[in-house]
PDB file of N, CA and C in Angstrom:
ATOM      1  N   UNK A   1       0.843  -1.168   0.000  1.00  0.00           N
ATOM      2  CA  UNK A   1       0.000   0.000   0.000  1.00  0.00           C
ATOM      3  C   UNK A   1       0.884   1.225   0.000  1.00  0.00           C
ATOM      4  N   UNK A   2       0.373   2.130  -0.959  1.00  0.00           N
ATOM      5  CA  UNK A   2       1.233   3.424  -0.809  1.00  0.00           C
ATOM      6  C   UNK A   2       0.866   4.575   0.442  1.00  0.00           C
ATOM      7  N   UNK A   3       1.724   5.400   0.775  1.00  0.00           N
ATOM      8  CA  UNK A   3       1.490   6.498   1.791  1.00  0.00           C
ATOM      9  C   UNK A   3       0.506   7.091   1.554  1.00  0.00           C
ATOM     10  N   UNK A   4      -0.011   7.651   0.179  1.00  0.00           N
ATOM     11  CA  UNK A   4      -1.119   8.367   0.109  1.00  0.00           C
ATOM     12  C   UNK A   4      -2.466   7.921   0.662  1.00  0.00           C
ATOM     13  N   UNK A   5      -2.705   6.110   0.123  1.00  0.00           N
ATOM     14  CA  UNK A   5      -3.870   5.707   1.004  1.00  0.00           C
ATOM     15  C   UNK A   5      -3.717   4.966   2.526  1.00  0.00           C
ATOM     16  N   UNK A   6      -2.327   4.870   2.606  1.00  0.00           N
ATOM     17  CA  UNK A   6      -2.260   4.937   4.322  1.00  0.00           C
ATOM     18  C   UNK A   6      -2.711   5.856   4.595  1.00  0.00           C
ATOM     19  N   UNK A   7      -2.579   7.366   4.393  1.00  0.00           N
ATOM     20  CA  UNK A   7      -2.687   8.293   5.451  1.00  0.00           C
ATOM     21  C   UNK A   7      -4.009   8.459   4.991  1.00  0.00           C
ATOM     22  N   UNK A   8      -4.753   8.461   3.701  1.00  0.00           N
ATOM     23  CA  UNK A   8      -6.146   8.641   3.488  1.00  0.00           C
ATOM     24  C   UNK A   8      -7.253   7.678   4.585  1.00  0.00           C
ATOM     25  N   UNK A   9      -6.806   6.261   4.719  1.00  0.00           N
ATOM     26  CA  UNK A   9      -7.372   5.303   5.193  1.00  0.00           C
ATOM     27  C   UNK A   9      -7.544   5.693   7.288  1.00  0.00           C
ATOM     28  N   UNK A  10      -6.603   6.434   7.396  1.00  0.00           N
ATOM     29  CA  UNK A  10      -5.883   6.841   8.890  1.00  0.00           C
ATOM     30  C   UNK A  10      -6.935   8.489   9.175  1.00  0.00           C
ATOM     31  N   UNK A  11      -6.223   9.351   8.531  1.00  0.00           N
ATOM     32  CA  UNK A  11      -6.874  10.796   8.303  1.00  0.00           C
ATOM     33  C   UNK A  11      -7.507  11.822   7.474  1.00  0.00           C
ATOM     34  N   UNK A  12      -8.206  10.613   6.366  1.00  0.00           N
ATOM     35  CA  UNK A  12      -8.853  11.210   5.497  1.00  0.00           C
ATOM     36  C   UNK A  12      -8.718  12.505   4.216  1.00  0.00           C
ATOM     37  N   UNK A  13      -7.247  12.354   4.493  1.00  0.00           N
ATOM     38  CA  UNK A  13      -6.366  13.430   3.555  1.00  0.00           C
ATOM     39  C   UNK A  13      -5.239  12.726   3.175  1.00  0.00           C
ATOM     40  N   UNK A  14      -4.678  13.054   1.752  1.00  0.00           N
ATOM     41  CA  UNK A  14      -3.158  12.658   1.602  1.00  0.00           C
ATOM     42  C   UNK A  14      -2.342  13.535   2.839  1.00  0.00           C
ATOM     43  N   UNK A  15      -1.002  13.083   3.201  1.00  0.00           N
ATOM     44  CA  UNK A  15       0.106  13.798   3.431  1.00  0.00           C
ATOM     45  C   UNK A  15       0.035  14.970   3.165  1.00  0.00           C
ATOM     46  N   UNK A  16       0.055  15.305   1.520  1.00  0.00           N
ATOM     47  CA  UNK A  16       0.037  16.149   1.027  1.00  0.00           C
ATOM     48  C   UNK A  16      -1.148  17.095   1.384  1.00  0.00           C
ATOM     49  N   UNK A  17      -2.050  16.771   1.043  1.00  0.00           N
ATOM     50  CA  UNK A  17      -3.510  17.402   1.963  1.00  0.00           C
ATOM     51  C   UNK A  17      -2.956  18.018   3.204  1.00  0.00           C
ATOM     52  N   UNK A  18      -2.504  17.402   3.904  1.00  0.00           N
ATOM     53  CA  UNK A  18      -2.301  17.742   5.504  1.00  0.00           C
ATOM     54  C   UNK A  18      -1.277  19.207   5.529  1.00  0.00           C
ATOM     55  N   UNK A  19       0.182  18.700   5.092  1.00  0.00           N
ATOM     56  CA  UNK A  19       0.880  19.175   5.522  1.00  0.00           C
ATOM     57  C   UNK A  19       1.247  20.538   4.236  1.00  0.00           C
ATOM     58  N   UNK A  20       0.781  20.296   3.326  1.00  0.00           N
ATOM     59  CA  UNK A  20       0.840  21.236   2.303  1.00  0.00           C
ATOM     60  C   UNK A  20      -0.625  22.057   1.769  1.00  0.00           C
ATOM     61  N   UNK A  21      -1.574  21.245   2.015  1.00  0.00           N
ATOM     62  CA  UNK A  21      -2.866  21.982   1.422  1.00  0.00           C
ATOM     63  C   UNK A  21      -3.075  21.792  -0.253  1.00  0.00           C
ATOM     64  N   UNK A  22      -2.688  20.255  -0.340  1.00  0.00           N
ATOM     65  CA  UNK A  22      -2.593  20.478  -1.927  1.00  0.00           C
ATOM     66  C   UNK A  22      -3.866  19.871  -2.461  1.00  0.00           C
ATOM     67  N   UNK A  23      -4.106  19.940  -3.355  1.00  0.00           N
ATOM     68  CA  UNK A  23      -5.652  19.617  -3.910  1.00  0.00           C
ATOM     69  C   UNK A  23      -5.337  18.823  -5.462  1.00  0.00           C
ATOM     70  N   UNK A  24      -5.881  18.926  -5.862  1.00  0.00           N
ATOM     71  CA  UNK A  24      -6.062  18.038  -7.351  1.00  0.00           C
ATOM     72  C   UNK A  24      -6.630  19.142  -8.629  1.00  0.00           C
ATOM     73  N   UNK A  25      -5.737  19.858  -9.801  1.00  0.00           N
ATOM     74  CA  UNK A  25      -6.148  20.872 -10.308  1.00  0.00           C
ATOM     75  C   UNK A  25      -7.485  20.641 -11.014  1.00  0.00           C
ATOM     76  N   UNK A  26      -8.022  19.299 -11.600  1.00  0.00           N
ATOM     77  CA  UNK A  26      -9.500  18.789 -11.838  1.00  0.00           C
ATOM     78  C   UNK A  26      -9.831  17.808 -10.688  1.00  0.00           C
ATOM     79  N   UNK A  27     -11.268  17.679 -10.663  1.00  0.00           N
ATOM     80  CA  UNK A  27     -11.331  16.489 -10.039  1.00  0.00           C
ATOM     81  C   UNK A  27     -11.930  16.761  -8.832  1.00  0.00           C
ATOM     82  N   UNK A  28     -11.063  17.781  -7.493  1.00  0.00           N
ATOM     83  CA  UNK A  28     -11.096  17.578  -6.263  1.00  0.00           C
ATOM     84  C   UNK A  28     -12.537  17.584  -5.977  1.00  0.00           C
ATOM     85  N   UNK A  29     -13.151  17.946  -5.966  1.00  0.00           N
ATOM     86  CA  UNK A  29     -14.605  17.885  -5.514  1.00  0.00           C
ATOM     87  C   UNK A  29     -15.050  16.397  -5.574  1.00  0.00           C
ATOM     88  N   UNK A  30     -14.926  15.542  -6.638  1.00  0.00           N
ATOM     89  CA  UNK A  30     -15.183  14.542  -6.538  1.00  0.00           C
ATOM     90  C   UNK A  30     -14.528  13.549  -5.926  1.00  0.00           C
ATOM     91  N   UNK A  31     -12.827  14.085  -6.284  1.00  0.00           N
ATOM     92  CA  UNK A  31     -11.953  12.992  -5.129  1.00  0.00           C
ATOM     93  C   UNK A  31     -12.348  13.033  -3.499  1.00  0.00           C
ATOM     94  N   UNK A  32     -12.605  14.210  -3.191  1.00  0.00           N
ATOM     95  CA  UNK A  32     -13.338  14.404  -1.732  1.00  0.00           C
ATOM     96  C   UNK A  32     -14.380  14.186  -2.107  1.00  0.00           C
ATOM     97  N   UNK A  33     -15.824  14.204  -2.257  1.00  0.00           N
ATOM     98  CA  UNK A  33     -16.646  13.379  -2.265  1.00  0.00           C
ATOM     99  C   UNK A  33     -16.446  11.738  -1.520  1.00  0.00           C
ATOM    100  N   UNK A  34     -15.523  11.215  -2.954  1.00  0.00           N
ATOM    101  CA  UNK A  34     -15.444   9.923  -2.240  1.00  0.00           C
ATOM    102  C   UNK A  34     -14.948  10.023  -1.120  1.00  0.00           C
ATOM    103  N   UNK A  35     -13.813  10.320  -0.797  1.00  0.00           N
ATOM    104  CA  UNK A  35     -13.383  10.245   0.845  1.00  0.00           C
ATOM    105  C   UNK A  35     -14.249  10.457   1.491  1.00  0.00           C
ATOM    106  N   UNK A  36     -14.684  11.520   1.500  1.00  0.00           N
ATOM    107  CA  UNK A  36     -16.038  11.706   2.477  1.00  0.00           C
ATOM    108  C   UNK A  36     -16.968  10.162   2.514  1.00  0.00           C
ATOM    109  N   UNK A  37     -17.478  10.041   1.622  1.00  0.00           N
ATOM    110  CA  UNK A  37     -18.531   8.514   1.786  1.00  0.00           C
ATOM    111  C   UNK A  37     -17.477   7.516   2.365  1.00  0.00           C
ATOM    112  N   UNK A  38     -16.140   7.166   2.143  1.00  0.00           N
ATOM    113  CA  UNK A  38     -15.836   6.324   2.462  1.00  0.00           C
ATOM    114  C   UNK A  38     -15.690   6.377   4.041  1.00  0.00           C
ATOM    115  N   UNK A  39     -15.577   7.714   4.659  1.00  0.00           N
ATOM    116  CA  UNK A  39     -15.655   8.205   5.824  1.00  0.00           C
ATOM    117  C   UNK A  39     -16.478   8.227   6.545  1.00  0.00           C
ATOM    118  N   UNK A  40     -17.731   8.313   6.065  1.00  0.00           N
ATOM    119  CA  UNK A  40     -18.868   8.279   6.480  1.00  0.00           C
ATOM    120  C   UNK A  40     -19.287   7.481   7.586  1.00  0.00           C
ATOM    121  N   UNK A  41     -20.255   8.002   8.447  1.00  0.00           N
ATOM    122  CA  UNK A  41     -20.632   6.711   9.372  1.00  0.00           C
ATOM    123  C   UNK A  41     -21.841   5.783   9.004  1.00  0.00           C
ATOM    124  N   UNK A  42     -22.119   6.028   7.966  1.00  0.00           N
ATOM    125  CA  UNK A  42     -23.385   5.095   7.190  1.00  0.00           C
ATOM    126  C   UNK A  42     -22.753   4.355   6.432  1.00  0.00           C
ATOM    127  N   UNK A  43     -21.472   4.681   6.155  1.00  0.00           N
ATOM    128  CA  UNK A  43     -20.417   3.629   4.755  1.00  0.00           C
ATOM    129  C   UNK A  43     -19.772   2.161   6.390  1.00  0.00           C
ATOM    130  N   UNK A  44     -19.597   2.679   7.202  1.00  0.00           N
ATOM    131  CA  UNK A  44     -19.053   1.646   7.578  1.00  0.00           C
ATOM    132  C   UNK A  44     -20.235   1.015   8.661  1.00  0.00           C
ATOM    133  N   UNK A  45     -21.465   1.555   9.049  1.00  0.00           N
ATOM    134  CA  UNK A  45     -22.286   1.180   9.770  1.00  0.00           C
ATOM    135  C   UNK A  45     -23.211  -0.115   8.344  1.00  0.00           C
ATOM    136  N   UNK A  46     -22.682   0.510   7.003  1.00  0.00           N
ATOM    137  CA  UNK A  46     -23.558  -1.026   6.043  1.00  0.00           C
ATOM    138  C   UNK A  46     -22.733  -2.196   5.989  1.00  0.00           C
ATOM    139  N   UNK A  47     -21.625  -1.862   7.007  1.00  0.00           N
ATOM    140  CA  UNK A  47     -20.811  -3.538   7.097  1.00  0.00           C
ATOM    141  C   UNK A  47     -20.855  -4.372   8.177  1.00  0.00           C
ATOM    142  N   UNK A  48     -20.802  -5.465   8.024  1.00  0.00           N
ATOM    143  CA  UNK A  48     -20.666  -5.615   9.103  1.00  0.00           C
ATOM    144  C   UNK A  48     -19.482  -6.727   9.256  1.00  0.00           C
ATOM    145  N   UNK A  49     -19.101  -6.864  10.519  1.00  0.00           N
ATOM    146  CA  UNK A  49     -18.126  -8.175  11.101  1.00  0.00           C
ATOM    147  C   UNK A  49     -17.541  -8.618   9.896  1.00  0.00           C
ATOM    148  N   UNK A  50     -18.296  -9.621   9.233  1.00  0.00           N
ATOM    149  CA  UNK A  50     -18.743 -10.663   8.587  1.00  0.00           C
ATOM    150  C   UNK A  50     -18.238 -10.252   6.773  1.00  0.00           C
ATOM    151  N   UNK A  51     -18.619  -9.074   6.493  1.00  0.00           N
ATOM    152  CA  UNK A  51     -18.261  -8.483   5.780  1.00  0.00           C
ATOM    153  C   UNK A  51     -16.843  -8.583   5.524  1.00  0.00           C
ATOM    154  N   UNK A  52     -16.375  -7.854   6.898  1.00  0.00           N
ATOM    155  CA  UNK A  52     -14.483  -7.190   6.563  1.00  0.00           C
ATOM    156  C   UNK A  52     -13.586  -8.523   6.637  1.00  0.00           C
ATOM    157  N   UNK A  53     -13.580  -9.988   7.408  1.00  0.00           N
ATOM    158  CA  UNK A  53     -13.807 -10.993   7.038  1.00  0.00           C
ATOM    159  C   UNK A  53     -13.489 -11.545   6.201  1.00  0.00           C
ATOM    160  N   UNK A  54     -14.622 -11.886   5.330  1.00  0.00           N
ATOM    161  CA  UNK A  54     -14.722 -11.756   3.826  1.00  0.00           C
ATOM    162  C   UNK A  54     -13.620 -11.450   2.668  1.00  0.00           C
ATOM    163  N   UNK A  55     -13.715  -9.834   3.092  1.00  0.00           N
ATOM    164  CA  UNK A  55     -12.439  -9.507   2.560  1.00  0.00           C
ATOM    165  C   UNK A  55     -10.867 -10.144   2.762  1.00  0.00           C
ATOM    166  N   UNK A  56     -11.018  -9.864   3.889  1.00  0.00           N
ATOM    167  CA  UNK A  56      -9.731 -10.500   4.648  1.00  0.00           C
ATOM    168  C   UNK A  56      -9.420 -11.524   3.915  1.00  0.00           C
ATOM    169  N   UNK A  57     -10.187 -12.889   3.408  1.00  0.00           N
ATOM    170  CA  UNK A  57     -10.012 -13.970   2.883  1.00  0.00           C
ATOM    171  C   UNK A  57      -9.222 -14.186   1.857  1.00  0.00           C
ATOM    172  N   UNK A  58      -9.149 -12.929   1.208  1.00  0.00           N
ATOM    173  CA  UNK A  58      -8.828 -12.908   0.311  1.00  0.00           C
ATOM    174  C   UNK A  58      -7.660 -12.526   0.043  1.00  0.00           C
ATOM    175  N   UNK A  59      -6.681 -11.909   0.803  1.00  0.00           N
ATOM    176  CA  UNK A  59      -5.795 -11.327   1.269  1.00  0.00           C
ATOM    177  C   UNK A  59      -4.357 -12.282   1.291  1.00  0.00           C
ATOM    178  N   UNK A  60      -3.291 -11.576   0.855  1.00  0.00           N
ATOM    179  CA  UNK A  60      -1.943 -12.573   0.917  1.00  0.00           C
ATOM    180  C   UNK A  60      -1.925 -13.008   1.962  1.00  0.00           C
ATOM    181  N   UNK A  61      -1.180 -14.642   2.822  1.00  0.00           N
ATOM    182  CA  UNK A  61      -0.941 -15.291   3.583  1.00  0.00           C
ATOM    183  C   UNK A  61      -0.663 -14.034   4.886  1.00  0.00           C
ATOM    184  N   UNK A  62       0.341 -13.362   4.705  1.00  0.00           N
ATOM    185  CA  UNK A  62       1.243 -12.833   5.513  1.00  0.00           C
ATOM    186  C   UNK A  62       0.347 -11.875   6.076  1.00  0.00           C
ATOM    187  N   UNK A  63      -0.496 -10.930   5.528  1.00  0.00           N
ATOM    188  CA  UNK A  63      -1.769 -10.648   5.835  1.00  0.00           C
ATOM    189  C   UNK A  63      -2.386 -11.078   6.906  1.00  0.00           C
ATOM    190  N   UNK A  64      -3.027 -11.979   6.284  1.00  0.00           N
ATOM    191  CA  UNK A  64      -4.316 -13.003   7.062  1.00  0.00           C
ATOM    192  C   UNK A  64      -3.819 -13.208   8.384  1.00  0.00           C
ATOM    193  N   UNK A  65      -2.265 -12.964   7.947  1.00  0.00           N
ATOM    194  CA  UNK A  65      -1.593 -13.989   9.931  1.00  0.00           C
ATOM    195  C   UNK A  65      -1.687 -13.302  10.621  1.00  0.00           C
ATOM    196  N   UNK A  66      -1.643 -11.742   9.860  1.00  0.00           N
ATOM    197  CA  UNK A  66      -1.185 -10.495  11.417  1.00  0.00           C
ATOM    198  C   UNK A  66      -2.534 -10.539  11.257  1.00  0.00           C
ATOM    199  N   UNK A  67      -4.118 -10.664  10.504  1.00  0.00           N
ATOM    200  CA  UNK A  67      -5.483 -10.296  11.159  1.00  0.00           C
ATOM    201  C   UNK A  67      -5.608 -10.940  12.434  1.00  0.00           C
ATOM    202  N   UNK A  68      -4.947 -12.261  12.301  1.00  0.00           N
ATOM    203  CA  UNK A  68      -5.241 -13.496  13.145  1.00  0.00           C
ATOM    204  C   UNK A  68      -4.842 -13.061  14.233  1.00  0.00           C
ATOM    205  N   UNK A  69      -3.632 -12.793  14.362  1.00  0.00           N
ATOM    206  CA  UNK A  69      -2.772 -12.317  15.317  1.00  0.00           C
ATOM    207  C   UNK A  69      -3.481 -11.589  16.248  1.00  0.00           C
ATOM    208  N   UNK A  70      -3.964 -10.642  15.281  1.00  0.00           N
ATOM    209  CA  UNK A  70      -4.946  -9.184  16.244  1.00  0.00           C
ATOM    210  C   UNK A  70      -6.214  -9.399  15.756  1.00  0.00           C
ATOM    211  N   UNK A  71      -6.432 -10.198  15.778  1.00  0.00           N
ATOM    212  CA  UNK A  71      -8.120 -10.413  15.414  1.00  0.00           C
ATOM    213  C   UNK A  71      -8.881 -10.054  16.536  1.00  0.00           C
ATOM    214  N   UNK A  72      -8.813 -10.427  18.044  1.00  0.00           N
ATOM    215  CA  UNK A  72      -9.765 -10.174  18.740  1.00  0.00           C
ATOM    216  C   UNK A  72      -9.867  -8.675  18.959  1.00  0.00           C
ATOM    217  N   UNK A  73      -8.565  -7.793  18.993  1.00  0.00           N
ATOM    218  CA  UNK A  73      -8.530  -6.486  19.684  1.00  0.00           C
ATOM    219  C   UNK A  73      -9.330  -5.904  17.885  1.00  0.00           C
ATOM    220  N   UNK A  74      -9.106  -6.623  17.080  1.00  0.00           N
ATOM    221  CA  UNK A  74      -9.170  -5.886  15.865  1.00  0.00           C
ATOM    222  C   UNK A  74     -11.139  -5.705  15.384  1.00  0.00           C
ATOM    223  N   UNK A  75     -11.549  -6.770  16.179  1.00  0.00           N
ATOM    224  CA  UNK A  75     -13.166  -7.552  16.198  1.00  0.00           C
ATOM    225  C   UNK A  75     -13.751  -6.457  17.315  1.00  0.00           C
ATOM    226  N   UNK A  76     -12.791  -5.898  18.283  1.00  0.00           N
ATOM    227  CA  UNK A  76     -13.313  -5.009  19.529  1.00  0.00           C
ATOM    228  C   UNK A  76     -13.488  -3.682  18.801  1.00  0.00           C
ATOM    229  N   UNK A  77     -12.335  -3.121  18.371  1.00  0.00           N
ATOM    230  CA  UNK A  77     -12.191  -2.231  17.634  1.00  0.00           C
ATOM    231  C   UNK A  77     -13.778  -1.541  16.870  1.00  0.00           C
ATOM    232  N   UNK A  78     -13.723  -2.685  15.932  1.00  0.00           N
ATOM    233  CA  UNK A  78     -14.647  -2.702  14.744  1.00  0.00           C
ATOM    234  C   UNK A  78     -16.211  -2.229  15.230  1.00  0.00           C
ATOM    235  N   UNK A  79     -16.228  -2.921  16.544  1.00  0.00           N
ATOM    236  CA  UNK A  79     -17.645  -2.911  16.876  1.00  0.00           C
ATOM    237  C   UNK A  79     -17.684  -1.389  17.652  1.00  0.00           C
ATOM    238  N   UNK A  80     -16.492  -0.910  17.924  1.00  0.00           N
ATOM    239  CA  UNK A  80     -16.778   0.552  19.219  1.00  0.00           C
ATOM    240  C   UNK A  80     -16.511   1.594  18.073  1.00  0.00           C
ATOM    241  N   UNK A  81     -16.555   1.610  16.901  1.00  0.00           N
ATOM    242  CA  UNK A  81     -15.803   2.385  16.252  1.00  0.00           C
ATOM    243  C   UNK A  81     -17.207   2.809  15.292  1.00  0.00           C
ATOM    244  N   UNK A  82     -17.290   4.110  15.061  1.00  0.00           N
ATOM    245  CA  UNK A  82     -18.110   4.337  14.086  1.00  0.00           C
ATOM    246  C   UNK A  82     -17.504   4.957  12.658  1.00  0.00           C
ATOM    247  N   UNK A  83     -16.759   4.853  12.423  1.00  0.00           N
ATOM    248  CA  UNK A  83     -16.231   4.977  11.006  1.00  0.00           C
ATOM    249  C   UNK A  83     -15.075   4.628  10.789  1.00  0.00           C
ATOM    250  N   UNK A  84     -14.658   4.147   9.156  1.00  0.00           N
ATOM    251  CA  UNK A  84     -13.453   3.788   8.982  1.00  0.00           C
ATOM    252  C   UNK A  84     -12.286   4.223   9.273  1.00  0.00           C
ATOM    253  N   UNK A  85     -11.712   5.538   9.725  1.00  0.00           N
ATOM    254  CA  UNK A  85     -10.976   6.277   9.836  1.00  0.00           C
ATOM    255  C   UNK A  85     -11.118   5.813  11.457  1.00  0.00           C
ATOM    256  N   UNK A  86     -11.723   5.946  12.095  1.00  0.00           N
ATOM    257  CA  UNK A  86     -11.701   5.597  14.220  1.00  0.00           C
ATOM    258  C   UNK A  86     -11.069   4.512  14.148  1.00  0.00           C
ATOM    259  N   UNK A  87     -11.384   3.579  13.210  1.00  0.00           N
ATOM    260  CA  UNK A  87     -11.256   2.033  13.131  1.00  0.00           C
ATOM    261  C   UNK A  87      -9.859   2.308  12.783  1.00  0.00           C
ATOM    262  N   UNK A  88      -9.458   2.342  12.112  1.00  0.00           N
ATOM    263  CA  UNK A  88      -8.129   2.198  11.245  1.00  0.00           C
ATOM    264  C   UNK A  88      -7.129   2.962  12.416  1.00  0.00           C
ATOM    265  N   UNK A  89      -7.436   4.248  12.938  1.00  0.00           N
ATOM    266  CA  UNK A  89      -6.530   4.698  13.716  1.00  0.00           C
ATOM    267  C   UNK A  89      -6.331   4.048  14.958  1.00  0.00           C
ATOM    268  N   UNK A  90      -7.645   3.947  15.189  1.00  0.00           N
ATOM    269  CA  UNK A  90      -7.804   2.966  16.863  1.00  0.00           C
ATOM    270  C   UNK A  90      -6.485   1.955  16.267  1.00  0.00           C
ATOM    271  N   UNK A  91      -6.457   1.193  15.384  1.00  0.00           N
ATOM    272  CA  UNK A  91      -6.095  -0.489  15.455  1.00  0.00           C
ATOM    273  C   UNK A  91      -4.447   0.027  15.158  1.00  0.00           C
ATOM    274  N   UNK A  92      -4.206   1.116  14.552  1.00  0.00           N
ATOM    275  CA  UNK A  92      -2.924   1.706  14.295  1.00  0.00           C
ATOM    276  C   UNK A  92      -2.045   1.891  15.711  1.00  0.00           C
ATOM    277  N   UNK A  93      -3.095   2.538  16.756  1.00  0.00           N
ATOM    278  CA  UNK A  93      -2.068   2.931  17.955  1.00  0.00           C
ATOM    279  C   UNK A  93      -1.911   1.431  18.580  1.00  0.00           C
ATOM    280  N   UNK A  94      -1.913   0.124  17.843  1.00  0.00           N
ATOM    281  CA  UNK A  94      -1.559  -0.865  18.957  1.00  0.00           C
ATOM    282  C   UNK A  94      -0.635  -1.803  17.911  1.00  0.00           C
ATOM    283  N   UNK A  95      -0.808  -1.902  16.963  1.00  0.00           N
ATOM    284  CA  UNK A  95       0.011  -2.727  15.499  1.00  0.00           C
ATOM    285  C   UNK A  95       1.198  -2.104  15.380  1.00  0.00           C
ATOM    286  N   UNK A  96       2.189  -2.535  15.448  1.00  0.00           N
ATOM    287  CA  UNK A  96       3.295  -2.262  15.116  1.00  0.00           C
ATOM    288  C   UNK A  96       3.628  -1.468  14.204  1.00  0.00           C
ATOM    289  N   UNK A  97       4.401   0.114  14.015  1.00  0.00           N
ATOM    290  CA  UNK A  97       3.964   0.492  12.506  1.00  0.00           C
ATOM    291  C   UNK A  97       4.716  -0.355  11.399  1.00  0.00           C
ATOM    292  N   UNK A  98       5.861  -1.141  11.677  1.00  0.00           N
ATOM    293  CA  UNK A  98       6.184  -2.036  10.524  1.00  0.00           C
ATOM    294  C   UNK A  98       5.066  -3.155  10.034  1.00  0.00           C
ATOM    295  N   UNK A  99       4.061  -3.292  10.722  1.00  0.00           N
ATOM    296  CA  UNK A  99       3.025  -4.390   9.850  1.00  0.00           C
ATOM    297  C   UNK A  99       1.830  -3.687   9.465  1.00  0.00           C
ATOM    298  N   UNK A 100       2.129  -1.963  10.070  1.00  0.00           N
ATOM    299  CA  UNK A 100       0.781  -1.934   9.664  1.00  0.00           C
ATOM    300  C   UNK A 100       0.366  -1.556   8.007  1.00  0.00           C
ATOM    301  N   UNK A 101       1.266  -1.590   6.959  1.00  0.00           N
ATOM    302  CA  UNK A 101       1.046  -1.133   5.862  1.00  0.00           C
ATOM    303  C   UNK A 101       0.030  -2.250   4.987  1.00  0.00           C
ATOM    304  N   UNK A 102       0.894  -3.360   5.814  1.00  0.00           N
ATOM    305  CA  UNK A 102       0.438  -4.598   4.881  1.00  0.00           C
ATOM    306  C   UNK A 102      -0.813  -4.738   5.827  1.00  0.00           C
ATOM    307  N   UNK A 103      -1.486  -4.385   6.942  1.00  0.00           N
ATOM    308  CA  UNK A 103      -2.886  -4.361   7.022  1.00  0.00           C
ATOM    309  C   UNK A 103      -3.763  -3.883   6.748  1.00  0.00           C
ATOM    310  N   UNK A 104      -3.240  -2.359   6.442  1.00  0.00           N
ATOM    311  CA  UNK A 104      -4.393  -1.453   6.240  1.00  0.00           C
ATOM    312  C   UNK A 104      -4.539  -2.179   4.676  1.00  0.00           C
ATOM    313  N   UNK A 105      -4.166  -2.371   3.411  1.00  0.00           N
ATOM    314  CA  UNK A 105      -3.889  -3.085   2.688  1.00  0.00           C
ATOM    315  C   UNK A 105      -5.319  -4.170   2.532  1.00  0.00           C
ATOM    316  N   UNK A 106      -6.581  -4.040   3.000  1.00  0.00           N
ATOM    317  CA  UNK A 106      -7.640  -4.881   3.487  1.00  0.00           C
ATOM    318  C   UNK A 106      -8.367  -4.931   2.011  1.00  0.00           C
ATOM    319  N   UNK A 107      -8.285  -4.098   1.074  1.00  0.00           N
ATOM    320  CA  UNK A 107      -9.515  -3.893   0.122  1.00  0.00           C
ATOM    321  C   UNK A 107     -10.582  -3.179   0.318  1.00  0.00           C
ATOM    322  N   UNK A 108     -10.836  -1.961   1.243  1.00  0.00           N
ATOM    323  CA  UNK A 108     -11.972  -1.256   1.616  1.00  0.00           C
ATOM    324  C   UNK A 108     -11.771  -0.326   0.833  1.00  0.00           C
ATOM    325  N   UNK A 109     -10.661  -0.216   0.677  1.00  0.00           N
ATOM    326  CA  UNK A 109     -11.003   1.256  -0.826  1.00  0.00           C
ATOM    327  C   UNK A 109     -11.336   0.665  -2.189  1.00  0.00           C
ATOM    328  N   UNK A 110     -11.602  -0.562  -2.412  1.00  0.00           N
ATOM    329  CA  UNK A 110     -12.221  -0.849  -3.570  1.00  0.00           C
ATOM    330  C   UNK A 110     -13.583  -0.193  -3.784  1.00  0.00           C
TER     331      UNK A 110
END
């Protein structure tokens, strides 16, 4: 996974967003748009458990091991959390940041 959708997946802005204020010379309205829905608390309140899961399944070996690994704190998480961004940061302050690239890495920005 690249930095841009780490930090999108984490704080809802590129890097660049954050620390520069940069935007997209076409487009931005709609590139925010999506962030926004994907942010949303109705985008992650139409999933459930069972859902992210799912995904997971699908996911390289090395993956799947660290879900396993942190599956229960990651299953706690999921349920106290009302949007993708709480979720993702919550599970960030306890994952190591060397594994966490290859987790965030889930397929939710499809």
């Amino acid at each position: 996974m690249d930095l841009i959708v780490f930090s999108i997946a984490l704080y809802k802005k590129s890097w660049y967003e954050m620390h520069w204020n940069a935007t997209l010379p076409m487009a931005h309205s709609e590139y925010r748009a999506q962030i926004e829905q994907y942010a949303a608390i109705e985008t992650k309140a139409s999933w459930t458990w069972n859902d992210l899961v799912q995904r997971w399944n699908h996911l390289p070996l090395h993956t799947r091991q660290l879900i396993e690994q942190y599956e229960d704190g990651i299953k706690s998480a999921f349920h106290t959390t009302k949007t993708f961004p709480d979720l993702f940061r919550k599970i960030s302050s306890w994952i190591p940041m060397e594994k966490q690239f290859c987790f965030f890495n889930i397929g939710w920005k499809n």
